[in-house]
C-alpha atoms as a PDB file:
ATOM      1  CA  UNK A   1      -3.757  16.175  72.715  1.00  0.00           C
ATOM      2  CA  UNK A   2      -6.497  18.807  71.454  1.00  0.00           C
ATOM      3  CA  UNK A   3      -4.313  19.873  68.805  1.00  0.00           C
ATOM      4  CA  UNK A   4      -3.301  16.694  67.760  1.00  0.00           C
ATOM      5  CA  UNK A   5      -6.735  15.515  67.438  1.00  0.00           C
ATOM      6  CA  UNK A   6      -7.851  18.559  65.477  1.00  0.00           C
ATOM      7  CA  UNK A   7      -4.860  17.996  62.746  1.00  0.00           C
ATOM      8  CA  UNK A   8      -6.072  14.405  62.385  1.00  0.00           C
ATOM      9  CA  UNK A   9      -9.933  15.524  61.608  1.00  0.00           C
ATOM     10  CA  UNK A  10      -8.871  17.888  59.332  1.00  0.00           C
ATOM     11  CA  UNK A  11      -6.054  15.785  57.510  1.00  0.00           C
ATOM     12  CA  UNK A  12      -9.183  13.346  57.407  1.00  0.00           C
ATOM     13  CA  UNK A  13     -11.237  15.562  55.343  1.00  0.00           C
ATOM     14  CA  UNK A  14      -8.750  16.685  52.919  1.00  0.00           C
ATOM     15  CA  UNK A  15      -7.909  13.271  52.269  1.00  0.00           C
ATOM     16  CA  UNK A  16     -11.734  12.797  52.207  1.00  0.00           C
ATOM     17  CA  UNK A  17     -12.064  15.714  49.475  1.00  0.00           C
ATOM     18  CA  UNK A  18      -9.609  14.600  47.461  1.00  0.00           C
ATOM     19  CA  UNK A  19     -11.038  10.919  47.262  1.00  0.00           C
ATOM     20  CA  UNK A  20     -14.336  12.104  46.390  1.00  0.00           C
ATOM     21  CA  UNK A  21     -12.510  14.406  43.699  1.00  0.00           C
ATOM     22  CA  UNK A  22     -10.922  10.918  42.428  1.00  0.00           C
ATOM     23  CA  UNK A  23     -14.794   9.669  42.040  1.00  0.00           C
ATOM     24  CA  UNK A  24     -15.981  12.712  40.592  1.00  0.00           C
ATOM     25  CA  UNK A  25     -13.409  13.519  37.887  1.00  0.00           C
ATOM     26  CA  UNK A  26     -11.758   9.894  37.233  1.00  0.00           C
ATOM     27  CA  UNK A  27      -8.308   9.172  37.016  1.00  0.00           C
ATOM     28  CA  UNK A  28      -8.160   9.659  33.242  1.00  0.00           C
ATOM     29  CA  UNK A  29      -9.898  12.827  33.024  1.00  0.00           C
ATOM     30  CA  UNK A  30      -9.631  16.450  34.418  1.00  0.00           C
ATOM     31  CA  UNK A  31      -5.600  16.485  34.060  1.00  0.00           C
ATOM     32  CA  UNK A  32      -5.206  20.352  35.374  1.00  0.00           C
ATOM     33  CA  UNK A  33      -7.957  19.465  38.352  1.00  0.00           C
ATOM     34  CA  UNK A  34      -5.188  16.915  39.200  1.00  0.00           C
ATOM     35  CA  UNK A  35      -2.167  19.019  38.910  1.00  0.00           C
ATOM     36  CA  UNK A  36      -4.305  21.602  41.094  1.00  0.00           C
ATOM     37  CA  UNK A  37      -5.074  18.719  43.356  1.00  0.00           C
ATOM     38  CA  UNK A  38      -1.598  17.163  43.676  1.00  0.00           C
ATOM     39  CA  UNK A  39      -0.005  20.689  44.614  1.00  0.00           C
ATOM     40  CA  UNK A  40      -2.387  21.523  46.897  1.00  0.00           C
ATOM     41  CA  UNK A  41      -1.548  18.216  48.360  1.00  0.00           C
ATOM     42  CA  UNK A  42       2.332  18.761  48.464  1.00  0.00           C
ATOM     43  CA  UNK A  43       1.745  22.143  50.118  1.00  0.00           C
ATOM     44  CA  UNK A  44      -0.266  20.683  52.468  1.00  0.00           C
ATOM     45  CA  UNK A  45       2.261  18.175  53.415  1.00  0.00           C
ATOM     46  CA  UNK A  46       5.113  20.980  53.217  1.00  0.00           C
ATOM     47  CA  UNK A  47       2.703  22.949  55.941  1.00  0.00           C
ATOM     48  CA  UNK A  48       2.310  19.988  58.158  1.00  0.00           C
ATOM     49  CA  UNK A  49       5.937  19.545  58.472  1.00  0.00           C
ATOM     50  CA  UNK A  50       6.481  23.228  59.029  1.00  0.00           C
ATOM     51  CA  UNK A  51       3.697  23.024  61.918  1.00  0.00           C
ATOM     52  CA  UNK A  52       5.127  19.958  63.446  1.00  0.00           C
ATOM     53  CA  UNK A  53       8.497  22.398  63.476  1.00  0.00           C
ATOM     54  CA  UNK A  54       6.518  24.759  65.055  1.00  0.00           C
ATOM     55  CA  UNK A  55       4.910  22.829  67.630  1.00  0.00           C
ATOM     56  CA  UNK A  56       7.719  20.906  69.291  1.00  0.00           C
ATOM     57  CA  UNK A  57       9.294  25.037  69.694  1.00  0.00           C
ATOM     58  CA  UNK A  58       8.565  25.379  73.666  1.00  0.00           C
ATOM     59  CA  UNK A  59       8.354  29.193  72.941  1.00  0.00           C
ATOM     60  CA  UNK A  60       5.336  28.610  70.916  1.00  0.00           C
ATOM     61  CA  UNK A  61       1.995  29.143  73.290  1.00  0.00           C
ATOM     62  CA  UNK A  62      -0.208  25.946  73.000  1.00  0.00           C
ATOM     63  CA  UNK A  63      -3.584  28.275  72.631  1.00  0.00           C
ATOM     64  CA  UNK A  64      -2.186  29.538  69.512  1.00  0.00           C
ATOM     65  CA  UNK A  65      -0.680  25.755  68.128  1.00  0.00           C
ATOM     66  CA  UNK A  66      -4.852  24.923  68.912  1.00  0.00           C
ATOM     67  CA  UNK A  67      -5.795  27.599  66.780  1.00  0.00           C
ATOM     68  CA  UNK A  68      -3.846  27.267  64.242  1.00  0.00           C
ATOM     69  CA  UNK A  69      -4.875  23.518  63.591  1.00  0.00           C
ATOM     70  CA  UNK A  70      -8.480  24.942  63.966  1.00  0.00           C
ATOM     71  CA  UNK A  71      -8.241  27.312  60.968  1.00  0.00           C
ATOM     72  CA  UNK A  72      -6.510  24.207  58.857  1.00  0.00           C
ATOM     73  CA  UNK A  73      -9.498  21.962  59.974  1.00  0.00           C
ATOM     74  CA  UNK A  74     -11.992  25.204  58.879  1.00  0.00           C
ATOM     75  CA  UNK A  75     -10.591  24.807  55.665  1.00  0.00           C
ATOM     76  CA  UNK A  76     -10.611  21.291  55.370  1.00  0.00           C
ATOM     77  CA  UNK A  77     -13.851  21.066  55.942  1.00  0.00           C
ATOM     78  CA  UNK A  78     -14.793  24.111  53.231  1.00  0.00           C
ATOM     79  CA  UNK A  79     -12.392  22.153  50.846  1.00  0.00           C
ATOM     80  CA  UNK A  80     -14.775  19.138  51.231  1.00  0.00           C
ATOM     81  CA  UNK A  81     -17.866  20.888  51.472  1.00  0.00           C
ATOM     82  CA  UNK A  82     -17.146  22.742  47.877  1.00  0.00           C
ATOM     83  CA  UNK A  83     -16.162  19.530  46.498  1.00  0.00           C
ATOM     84  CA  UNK A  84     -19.323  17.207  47.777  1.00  0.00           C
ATOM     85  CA  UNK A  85     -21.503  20.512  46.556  1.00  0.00           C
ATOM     86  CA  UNK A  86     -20.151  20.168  42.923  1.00  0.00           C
ATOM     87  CA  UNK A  87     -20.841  16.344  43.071  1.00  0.00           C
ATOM     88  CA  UNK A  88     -24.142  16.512  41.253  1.00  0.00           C
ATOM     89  CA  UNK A  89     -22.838  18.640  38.051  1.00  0.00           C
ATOM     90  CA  UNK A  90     -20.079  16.388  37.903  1.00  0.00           C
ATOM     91  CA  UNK A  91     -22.498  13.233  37.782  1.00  0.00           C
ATOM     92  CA  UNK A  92     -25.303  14.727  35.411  1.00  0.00           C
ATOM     93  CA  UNK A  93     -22.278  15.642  32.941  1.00  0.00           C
ATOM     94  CA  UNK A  94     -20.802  12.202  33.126  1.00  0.00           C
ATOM     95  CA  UNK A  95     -24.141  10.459  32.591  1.00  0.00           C
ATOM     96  CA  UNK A  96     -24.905  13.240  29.950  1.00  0.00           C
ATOM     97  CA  UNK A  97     -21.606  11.958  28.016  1.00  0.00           C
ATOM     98  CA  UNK A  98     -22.489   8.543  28.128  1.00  0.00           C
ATOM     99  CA  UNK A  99     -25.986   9.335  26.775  1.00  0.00           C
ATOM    100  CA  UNK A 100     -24.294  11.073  24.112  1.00  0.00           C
ATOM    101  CA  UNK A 101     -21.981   8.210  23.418  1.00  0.00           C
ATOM    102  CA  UNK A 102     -25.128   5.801  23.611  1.00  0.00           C
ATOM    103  CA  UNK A 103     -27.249   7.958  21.111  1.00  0.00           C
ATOM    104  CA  UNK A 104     -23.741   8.232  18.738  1.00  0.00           C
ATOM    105  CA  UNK A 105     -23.448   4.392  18.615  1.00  0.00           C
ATOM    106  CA  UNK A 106     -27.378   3.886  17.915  1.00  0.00           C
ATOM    107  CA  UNK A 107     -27.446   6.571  14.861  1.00  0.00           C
ATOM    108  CA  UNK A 108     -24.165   5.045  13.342  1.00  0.00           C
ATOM    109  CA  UNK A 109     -25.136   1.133  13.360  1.00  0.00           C
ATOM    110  CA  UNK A 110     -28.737   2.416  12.193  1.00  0.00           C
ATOM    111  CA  UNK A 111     -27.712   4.382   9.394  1.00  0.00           C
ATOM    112  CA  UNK A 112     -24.593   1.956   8.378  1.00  0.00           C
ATOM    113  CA  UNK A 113     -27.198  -0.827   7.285  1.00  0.00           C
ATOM    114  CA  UNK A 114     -29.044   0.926   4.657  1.00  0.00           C
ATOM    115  CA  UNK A 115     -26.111   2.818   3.525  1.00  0.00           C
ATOM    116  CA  UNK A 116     -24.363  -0.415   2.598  1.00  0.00           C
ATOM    117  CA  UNK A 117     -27.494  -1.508   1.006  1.00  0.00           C
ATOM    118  CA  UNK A 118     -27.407   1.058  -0.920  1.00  0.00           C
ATOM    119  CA  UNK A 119     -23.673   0.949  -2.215  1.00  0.00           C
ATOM    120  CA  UNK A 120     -23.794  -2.660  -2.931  1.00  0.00           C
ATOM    121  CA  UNK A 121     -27.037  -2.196  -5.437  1.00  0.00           C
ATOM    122  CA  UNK A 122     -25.647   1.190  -6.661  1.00  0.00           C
ATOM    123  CA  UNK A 123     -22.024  -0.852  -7.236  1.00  0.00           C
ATOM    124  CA  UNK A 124     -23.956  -3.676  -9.207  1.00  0.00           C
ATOM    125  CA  UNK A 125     -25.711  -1.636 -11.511  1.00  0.00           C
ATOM    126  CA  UNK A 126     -22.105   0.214 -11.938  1.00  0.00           C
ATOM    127  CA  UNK A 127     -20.622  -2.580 -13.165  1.00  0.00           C
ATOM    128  CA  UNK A 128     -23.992  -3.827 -15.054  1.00  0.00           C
ATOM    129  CA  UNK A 129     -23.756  -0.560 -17.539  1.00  0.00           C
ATOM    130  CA  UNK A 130     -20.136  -0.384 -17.604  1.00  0.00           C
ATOM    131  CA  UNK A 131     -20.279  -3.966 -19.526  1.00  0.00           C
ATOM    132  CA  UNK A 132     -22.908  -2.777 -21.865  1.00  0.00           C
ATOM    133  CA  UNK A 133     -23.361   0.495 -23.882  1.00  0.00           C
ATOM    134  CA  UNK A 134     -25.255   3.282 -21.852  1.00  0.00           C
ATOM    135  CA  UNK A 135     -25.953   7.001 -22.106  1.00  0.00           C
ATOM    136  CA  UNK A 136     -22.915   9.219 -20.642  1.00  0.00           C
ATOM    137  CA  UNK A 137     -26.169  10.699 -17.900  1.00  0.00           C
ATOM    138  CA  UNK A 138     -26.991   7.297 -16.656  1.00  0.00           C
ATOM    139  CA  UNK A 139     -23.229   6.506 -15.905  1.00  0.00           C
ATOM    140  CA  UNK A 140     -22.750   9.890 -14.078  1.00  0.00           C
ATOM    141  CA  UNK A 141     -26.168   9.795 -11.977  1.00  0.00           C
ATOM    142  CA  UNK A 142     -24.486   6.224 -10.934  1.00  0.00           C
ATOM    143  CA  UNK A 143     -20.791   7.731 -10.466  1.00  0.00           C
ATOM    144  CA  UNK A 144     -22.957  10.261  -8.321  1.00  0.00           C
ATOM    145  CA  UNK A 145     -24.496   7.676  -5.939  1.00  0.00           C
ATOM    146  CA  UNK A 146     -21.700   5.681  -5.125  1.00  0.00           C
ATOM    147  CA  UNK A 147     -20.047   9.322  -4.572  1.00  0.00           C
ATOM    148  CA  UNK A 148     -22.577  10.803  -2.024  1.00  0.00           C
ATOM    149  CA  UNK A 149     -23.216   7.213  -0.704  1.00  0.00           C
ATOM    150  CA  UNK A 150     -19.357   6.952   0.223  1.00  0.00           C
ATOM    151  CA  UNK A 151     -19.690  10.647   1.822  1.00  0.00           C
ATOM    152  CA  UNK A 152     -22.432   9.534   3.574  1.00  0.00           C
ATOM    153  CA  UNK A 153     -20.579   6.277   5.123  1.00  0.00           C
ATOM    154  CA  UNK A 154     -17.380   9.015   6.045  1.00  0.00           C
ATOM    155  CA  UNK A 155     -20.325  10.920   8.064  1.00  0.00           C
ATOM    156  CA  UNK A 156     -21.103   7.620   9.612  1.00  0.00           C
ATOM    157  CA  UNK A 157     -17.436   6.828  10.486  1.00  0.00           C
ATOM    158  CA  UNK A 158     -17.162  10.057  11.592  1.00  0.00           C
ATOM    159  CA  UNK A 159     -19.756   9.532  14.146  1.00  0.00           C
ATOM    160  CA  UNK A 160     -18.544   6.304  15.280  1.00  0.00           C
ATOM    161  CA  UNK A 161     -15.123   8.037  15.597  1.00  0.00           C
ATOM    162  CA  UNK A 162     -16.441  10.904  17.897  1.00  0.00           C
ATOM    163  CA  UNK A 163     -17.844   8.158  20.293  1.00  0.00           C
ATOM    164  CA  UNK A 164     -14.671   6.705  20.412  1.00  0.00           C
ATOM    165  CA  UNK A 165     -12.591   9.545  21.159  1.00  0.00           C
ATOM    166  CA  UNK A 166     -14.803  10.641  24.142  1.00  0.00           C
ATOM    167  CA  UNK A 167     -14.518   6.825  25.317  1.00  0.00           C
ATOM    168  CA  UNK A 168     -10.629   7.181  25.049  1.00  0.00           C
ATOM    169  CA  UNK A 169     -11.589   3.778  22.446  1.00  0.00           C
ATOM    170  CA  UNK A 170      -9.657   5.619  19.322  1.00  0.00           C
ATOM    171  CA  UNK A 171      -6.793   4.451  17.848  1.00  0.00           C
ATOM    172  CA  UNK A 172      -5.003   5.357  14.996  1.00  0.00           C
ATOM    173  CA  UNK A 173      -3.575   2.599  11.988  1.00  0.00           C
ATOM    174  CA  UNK A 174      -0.527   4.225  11.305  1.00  0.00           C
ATOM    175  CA  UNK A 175       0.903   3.571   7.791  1.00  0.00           C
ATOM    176  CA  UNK A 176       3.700   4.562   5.957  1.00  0.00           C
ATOM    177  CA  UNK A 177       1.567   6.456   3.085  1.00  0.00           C
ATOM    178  CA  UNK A 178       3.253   7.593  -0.113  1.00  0.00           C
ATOM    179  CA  UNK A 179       1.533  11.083  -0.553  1.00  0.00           C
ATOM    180  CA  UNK A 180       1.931  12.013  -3.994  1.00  0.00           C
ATOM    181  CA  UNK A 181       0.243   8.796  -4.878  1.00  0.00           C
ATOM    182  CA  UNK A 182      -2.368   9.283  -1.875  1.00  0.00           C
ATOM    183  CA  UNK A 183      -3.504  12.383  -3.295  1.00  0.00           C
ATOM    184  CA  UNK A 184      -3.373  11.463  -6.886  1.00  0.00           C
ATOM    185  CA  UNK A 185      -5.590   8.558  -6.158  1.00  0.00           C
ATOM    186  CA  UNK A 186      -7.999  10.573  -3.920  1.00  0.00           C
ATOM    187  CA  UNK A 187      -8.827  13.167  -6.282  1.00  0.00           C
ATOM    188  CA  UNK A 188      -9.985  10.516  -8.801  1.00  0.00           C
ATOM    189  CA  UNK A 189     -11.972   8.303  -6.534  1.00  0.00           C
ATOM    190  CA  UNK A 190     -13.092  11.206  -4.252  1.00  0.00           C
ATOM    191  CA  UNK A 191     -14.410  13.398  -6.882  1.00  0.00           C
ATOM    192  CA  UNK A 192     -16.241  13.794 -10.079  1.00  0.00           C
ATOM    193  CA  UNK A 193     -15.031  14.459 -13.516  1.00  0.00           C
ATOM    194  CA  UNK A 194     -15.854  18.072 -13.140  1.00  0.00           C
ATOM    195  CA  UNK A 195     -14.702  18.935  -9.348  1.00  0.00           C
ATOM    196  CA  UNK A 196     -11.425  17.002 -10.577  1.00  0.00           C
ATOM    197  CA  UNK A 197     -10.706  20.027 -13.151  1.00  0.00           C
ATOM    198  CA  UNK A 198     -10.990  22.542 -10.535  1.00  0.00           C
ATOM    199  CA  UNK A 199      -8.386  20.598  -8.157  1.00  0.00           C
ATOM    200  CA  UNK A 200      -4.798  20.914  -8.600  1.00  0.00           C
ATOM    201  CA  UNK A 201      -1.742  19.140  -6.861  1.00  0.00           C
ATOM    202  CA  UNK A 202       1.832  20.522  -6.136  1.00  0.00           C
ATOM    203  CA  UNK A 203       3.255  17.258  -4.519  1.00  0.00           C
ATOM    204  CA  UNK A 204       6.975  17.371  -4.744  1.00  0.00           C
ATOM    205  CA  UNK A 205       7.378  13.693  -6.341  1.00  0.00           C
ATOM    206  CA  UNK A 206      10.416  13.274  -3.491  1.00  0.00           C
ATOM    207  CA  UNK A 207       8.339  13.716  -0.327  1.00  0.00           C
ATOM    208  CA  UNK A 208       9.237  10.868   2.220  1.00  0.00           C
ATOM    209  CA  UNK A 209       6.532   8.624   3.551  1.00  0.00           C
ATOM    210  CA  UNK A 210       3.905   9.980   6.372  1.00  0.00           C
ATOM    211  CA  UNK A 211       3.233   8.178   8.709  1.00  0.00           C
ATOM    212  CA  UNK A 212      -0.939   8.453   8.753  1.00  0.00           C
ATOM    213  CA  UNK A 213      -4.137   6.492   9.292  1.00  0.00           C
ATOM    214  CA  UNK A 214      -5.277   6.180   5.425  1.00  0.00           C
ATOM    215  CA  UNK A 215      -9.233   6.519   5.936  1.00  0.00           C
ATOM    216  CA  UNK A 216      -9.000   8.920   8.251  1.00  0.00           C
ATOM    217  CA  UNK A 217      -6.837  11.140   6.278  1.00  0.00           C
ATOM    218  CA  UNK A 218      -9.167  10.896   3.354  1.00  0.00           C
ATOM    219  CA  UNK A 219     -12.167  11.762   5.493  1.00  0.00           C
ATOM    220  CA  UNK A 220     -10.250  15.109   6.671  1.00  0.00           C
ATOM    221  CA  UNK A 221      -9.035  15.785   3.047  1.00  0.00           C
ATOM    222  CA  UNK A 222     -12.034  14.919   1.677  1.00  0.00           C
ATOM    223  CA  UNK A 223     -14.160  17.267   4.100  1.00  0.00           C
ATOM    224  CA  UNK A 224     -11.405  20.678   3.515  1.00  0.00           C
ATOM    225  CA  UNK A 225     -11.366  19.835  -0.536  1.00  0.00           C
ATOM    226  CA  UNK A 226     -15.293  19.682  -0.670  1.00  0.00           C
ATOM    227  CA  UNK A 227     -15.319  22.488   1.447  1.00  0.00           C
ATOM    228  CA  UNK A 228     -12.717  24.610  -0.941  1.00  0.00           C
ATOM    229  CA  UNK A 229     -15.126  23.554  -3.794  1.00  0.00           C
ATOM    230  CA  UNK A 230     -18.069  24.771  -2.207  1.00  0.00           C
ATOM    231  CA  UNK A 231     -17.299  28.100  -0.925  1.00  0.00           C
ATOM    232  CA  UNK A 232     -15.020  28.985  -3.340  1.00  0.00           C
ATOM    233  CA  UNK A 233     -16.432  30.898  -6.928  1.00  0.00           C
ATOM    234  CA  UNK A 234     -17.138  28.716  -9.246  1.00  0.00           C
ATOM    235  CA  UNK A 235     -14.625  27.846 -12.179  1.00  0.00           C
ATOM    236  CA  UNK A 236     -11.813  28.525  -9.549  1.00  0.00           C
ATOM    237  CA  UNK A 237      -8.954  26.589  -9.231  1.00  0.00           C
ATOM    238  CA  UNK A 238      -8.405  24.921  -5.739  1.00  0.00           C
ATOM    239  CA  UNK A 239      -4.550  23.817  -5.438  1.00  0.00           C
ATOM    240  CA  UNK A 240      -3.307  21.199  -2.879  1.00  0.00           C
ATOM    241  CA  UNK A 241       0.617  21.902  -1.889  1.00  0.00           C
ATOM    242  CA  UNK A 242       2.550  20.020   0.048  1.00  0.00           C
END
């Protein structure tokens, strides 16, 4: 009856350990904690069945059956001692991703106002000068706005996008995207006159559709071409294969 007792106390706090475990990592996070957990947990059950063999052998002493079940229920309890000692760090890292999500969502909506404020005047005046005659400077300070303005919203989206992803909130729109046309198109609307003689495409005319999400494939080929034009010396070409 002693032992019997014992191997229900310390089934009781492994069972205990892993539940708090289940509060402390979630059940959509921490995937090799879980694998770790759920083979510790078949062991365990492969163990129990080998001590149950054990016990029912008449040969076996019963001072060494209690003993046995009292070094399982020493480790139980370390098991759920180690785990309720983590719980803190667990908790202050959870709240300090939520913050983090928080303070993401607060500096994307605040900047996203302005920003469009500043594309819609920047797109009037655009289209004000491009209806009457105007110096070639005037045109390209505009062409510049609009540029770094629509840089600016990527930045944004990209900020929005990396609160998403740590909420598990970010999904793809997957399109069939024809990408010698994609590309063709993004180095005209993505660049200026100048940066567009530095870039050069190799886009085999033949390539079958990709299946991608459009604005977030310009962001990312937006941020690596910039990047290419940047670092690179100057007057260098920058070629795009596919």
């Amino acid at each position: 009856m002693l032992a019997v007792s014992i191997l229900v106390l310390s089934i009781l706090f492994q069972l205990a350990a892993a539940y708090l475990a289940w509060r402390l990592i979630g059940p959509s996070g921490g995937r090799r904690a879980w694998l770790l957990i759920a083979v510790a947990l078949v062991l365990r059950g492969f163990h129990l069945i080998y001590q149950l063999h054990l016990y029912l052998n008449p040969a076996i002493p019963y001072p060494l059956i209690v003993l046995d079940q009292l070094f399982a229920l020493v480790i139980s309890i370390l098991l759920f001692v180690g785990v309720y000692s983590i719980a803190p760090l667990f908790q202050a890292f959870h709240q300090t991703l939520r913050e983090r999500e928080l303070y993401l969502h607060t500096i994307s909506h605040d900047l996203r106002s302005p920003l469009t404020v500043i594309q819609g005047y920047a797109e009037l005046l655009e289209q004000k000068f491009r209806r009457s005659p105007a110096d070639p400077d005037r045109g390209e300070a505009l062409h510049a706005i609009l540029q770094e303005s629509a840089r600016m919203g990527a930045l944004v989206r990209d900020l929005t996008d990396i609160a998403r992803l740590d909420g598990g909130q970010l999904i793809l729109d997957l399109q069939a995207v024809d990408l010698p046309r994609y590309l063709s198109d993004l180095v005209k609307t993505g660049f200026s006159p100048a940066e567009r003689q530095r870039l050069q495409l190799d886009i085999p005319a033949d390539l079958p559709p990709l299946a991608a999400d459009p604005e977030r494939l310009f962001r990312i080929l937006i941020n690596v071409l910039t990047n290419a034009l940047k670092y690179s010396p100057a007057e260098t070409p920058i070629e795009l294969q596919a």
